[in-house]
C-alpha atoms as a PDB file:
ATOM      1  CA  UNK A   1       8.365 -14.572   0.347  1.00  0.00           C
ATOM      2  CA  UNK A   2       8.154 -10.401  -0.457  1.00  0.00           C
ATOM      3  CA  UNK A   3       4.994  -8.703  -1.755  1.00  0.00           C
ATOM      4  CA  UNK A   4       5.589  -6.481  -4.495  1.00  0.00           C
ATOM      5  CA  UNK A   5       4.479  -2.706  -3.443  1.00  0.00           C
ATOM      6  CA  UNK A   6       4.205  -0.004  -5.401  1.00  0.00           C
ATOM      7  CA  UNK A   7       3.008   3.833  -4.809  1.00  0.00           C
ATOM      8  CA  UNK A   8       2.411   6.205  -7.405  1.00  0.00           C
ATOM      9  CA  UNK A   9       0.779   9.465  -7.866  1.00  0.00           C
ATOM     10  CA  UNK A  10      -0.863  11.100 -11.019  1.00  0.00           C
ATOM     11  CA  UNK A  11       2.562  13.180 -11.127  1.00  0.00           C
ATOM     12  CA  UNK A  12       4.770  10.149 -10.298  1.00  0.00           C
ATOM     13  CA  UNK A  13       6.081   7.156  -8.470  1.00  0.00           C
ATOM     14  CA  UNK A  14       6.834   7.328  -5.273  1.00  0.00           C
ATOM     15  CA  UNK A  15       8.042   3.400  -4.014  1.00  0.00           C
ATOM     16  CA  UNK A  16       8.455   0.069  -5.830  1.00  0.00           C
ATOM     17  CA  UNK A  17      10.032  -2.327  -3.441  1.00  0.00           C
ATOM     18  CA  UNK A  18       9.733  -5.714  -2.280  1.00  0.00           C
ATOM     19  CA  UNK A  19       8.411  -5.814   1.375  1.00  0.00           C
ATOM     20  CA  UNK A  20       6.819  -8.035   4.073  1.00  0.00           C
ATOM     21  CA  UNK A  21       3.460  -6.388   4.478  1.00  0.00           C
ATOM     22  CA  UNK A  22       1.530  -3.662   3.849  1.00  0.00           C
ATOM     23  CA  UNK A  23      -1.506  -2.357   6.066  1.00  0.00           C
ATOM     24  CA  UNK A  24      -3.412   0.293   3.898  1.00  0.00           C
ATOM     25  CA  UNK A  25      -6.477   2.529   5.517  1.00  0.00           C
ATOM     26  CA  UNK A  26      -9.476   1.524   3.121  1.00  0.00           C
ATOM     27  CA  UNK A  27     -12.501   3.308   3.092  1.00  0.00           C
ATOM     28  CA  UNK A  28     -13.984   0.213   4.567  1.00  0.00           C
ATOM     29  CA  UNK A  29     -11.263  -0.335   7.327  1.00  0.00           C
ATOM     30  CA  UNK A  30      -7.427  -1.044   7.312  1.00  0.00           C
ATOM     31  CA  UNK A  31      -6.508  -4.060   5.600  1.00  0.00           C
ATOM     32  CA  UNK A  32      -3.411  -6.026   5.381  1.00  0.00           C
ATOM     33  CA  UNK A  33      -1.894  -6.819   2.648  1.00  0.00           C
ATOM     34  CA  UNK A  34       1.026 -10.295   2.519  1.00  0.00           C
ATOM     35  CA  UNK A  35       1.987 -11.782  -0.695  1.00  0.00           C
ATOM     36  CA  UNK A  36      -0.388 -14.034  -2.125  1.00  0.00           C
ATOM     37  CA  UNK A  37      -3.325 -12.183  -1.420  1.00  0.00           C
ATOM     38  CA  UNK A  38      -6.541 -12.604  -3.034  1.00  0.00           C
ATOM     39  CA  UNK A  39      -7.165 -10.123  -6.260  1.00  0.00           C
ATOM     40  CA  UNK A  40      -9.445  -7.273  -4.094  1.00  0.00           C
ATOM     41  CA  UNK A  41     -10.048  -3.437  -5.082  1.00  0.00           C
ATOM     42  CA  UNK A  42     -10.503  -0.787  -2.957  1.00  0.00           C
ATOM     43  CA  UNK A  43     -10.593   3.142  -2.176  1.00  0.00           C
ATOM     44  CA  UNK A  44      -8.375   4.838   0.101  1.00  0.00           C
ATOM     45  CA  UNK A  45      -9.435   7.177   2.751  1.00  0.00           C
ATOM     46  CA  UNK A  46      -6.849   9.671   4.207  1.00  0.00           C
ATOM     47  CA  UNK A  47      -4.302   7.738   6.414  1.00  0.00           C
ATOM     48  CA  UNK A  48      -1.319   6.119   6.630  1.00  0.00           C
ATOM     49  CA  UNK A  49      -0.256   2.979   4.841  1.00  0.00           C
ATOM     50  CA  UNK A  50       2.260   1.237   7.182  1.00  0.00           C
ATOM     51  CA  UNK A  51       5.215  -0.372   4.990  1.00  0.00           C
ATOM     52  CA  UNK A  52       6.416  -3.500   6.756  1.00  0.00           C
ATOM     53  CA  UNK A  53      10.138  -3.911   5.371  1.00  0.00           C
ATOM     54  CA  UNK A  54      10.423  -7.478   7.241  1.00  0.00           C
ATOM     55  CA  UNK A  55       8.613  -9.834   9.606  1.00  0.00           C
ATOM     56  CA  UNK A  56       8.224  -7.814  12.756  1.00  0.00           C
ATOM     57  CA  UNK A  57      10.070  -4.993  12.153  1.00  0.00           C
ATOM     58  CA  UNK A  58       8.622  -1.494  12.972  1.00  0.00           C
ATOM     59  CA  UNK A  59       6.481  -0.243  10.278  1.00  0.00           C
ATOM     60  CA  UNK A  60       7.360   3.146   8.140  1.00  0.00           C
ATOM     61  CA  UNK A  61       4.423   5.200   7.943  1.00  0.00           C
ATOM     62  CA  UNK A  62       3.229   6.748   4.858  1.00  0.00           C
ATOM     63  CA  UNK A  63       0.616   9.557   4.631  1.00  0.00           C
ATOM     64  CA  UNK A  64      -1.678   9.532   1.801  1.00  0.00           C
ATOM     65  CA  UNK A  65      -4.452  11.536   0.902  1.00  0.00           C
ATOM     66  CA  UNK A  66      -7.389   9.315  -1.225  1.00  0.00           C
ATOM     67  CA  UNK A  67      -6.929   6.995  -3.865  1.00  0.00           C
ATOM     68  CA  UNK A  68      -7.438   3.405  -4.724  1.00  0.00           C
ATOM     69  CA  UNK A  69      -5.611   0.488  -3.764  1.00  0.00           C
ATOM     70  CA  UNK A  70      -5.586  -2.810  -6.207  1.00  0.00           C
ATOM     71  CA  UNK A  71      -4.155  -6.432  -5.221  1.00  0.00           C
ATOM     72  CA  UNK A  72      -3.097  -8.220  -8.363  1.00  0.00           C
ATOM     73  CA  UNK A  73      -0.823 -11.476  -9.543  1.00  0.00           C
ATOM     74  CA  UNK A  74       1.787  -8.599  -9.587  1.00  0.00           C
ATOM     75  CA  UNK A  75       1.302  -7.070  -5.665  1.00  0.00           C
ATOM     76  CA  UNK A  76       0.118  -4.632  -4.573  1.00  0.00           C
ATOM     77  CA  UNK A  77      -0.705  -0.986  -6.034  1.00  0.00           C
ATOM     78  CA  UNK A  78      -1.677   2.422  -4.032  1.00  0.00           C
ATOM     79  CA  UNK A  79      -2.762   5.177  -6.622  1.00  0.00           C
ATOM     80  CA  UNK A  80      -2.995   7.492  -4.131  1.00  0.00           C
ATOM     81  CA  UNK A  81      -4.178  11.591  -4.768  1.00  0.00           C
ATOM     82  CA  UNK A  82      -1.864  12.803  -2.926  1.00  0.00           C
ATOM     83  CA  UNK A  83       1.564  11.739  -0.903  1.00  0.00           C
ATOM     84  CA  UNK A  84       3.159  13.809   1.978  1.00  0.00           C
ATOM     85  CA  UNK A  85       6.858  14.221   1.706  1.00  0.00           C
END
């Protein structure tokens, strides 16, 4: 089982990849994201979103900078303001 993950900014996308997990820093808290998660909505405070390639591996760390964050039948989707790197 993979979760569909994509990041994109306004100017353009920066991941689509199939990938364990993904933990993203919500305004209300860090939440985890596996496939088969519920439909949810949410904004996205400055952070990192930790990419989980596989079960237990080390995460990759992503900084963002704002956004939203949507779980849909399709995965999961960071529109994020701004991406370092």
């Amino acid at each position: 089982m993979s979760l569909h993950f994509e990041l994109v900014t306004p100017a353009r996308l920066v991941r689509s990849e199939e990938v364990h997990m993904v933990v993203v820093p919500g305004t209300d808290g860090e939440f985890g994201v596996l496939e088969g998660h519920a439909p949810f909505m949410s904004t996205v405070k400055d952070g990192s979103i930790k990419v989980y390639k596989s079960a237990g591996s080390a995460p990759e760390e992503i900084k963002v900078q704002g956004g939203f964050a949507e779980v849909g039948v399709n995965g999961l989707t960071v529109l994020a303001e701004h991406v370092e790197g």
